[in-house]
N, C-alpha and C. Protein backbone atom coordinates (compact mmCIF):
# COMPACT_ATOMS: atom_id res chain seq x y z
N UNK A 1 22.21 8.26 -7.70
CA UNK A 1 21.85 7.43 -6.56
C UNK A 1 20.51 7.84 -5.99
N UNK A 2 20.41 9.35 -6.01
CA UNK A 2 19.20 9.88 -5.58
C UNK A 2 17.74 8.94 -6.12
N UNK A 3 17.92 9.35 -7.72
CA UNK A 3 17.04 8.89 -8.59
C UNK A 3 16.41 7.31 -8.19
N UNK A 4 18.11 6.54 -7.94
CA UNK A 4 17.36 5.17 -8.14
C UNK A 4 16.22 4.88 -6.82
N UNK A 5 16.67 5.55 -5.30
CA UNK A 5 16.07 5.80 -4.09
C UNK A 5 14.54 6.20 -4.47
N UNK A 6 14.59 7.59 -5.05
CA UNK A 6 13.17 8.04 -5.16
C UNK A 6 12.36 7.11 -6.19
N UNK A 7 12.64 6.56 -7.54
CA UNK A 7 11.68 5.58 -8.28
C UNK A 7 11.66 4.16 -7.21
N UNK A 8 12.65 3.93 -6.42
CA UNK A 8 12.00 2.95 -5.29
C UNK A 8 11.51 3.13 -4.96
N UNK A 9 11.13 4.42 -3.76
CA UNK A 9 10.29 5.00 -3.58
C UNK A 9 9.05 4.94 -4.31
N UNK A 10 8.75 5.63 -5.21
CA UNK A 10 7.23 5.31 -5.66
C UNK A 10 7.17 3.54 -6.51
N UNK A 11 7.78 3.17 -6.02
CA UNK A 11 7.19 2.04 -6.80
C UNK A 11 6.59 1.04 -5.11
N UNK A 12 7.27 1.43 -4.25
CA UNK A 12 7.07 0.79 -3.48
C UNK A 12 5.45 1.37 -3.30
N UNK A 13 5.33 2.66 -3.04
CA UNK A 13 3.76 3.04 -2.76
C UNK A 13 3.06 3.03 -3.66
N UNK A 14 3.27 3.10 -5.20
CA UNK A 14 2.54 2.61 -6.38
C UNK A 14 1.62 1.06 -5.83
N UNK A 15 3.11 -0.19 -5.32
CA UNK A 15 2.38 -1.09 -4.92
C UNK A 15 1.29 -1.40 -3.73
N UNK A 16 2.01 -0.06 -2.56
CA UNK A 16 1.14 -0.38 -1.60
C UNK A 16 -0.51 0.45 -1.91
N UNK A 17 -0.54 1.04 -2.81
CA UNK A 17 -1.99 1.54 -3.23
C UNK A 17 -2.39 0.69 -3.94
N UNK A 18 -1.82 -0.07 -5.13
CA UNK A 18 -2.43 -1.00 -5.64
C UNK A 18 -3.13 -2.31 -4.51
N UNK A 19 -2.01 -2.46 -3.65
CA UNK A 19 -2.80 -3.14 -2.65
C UNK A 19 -4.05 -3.20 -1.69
N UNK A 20 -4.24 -1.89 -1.46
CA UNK A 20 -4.90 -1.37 -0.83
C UNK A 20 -6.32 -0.90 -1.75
N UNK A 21 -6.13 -0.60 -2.85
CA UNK A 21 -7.25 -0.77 -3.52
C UNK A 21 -7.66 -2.24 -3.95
N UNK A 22 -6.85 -3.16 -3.95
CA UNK A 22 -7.64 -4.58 -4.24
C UNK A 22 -8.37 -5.29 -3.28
N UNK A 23 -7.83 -4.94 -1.33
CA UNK A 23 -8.18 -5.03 -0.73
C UNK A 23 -8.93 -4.51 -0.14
N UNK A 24 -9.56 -3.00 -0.19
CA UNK A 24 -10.04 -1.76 0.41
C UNK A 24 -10.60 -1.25 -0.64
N UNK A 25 -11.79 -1.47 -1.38
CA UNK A 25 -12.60 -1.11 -2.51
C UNK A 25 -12.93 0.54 -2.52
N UNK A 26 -12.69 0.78 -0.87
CA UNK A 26 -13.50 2.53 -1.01
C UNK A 26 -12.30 3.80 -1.32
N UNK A 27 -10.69 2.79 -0.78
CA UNK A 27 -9.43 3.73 -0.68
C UNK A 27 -9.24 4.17 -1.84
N UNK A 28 -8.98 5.09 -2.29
CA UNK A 28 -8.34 5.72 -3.73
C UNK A 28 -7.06 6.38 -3.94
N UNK A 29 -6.74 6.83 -2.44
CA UNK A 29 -5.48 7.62 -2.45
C UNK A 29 -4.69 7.02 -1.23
N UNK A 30 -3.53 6.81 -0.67
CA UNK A 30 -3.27 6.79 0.47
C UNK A 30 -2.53 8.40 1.46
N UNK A 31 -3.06 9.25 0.29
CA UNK A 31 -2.27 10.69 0.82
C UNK A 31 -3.71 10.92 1.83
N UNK A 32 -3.09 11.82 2.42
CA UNK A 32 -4.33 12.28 3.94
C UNK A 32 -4.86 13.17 3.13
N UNK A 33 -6.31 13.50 3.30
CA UNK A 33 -7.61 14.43 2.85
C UNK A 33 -7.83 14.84 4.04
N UNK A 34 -7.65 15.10 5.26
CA UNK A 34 -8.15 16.02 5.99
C UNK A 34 -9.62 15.53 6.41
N UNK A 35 -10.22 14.69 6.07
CA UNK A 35 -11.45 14.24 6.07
C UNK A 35 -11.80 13.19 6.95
N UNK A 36 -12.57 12.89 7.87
CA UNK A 36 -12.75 11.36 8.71
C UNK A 36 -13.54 10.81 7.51
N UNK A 37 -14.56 11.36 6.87
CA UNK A 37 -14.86 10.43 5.86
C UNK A 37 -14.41 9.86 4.59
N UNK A 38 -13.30 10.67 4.70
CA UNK A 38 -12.16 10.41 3.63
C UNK A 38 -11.18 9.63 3.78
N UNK A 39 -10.78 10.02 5.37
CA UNK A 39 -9.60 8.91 5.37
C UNK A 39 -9.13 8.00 6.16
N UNK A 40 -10.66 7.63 7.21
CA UNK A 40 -11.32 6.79 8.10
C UNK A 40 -11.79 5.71 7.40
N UNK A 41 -11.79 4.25 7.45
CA UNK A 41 -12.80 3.25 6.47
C UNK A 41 -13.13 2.09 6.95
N UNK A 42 -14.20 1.82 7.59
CA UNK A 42 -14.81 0.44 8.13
C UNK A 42 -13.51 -0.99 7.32
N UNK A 43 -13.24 -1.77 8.06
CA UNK A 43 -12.58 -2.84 6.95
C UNK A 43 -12.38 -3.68 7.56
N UNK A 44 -12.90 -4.67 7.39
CA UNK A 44 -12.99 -6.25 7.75
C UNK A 44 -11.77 -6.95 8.07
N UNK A 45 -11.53 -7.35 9.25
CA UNK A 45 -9.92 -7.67 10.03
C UNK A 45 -9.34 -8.87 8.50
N UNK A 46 -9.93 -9.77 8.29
CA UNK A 46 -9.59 -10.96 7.53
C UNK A 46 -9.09 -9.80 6.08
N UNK A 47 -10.11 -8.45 5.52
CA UNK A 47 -9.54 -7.75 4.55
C UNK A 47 -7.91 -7.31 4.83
N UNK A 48 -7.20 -7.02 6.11
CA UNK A 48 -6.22 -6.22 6.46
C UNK A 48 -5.67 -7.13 6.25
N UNK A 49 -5.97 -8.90 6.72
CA UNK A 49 -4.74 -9.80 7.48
C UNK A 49 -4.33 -9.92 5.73
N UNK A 50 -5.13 -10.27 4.96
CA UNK A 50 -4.98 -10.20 3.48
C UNK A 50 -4.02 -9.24 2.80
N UNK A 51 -4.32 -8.11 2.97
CA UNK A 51 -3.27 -7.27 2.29
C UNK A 51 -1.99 -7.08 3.08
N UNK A 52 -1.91 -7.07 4.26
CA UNK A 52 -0.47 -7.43 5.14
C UNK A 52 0.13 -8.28 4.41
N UNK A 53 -0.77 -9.52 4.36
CA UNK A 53 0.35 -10.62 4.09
C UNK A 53 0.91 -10.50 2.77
N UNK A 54 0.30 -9.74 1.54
CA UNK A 54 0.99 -9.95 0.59
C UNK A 54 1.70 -8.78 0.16
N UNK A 55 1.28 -7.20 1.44
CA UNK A 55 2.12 -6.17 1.37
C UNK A 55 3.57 -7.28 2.26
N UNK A 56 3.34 -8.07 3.28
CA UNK A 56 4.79 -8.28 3.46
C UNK A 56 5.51 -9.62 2.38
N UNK A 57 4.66 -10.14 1.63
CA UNK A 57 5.27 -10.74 0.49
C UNK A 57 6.07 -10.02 -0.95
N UNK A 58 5.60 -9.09 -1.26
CA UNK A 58 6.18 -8.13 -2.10
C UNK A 58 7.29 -7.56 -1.60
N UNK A 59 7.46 -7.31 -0.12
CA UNK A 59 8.10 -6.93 0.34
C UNK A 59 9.42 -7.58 0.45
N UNK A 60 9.00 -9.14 0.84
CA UNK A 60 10.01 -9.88 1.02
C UNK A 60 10.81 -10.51 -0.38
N UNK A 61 9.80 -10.54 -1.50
CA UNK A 61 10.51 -10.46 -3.01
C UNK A 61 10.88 -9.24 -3.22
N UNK A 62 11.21 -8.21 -3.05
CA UNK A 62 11.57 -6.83 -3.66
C UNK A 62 13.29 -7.67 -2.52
N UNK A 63 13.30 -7.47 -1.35
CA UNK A 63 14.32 -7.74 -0.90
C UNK A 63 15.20 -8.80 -1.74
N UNK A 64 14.61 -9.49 -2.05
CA UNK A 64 15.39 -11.15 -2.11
C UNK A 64 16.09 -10.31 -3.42
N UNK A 65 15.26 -9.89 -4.42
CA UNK A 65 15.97 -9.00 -5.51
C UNK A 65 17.02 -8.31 -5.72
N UNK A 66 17.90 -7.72 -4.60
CA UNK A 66 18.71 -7.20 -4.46
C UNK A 66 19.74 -8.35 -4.14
């Protein structure tokens, strides 16, 4: 049961980095670097409303899936 939790787990943040790099060209990691220039990033409101909506679309197909 553990197992199936934790590969949810990364698949869910697998997707939300994939997202975030299609939307956010400079992000590479979403783990914290300790860095403001690392993990601070100028980003265009219309870039966010974009990846929201289809981080909460994945979201809402991963649900319906079950």
């Amino acid at each position: 049961m553990t197992t199936k939790t934790t590969s949810a787990k990364g698949l869910s943040e697998a997707l939300l980095l994939e997202i975030a790099v299609k939307h956010f060209h400079s992000v590479e990691t979403l783990e914290t670097r300790n860095s403001d220039r690392l993990d601070f990033h100028d980003v265009a409101v219309w870039a966010i409303r974009a990846a929201l909506k289809e981080a909460y679309a994945a979201g809402l197909a991963a649900a319906t899936k079950r």
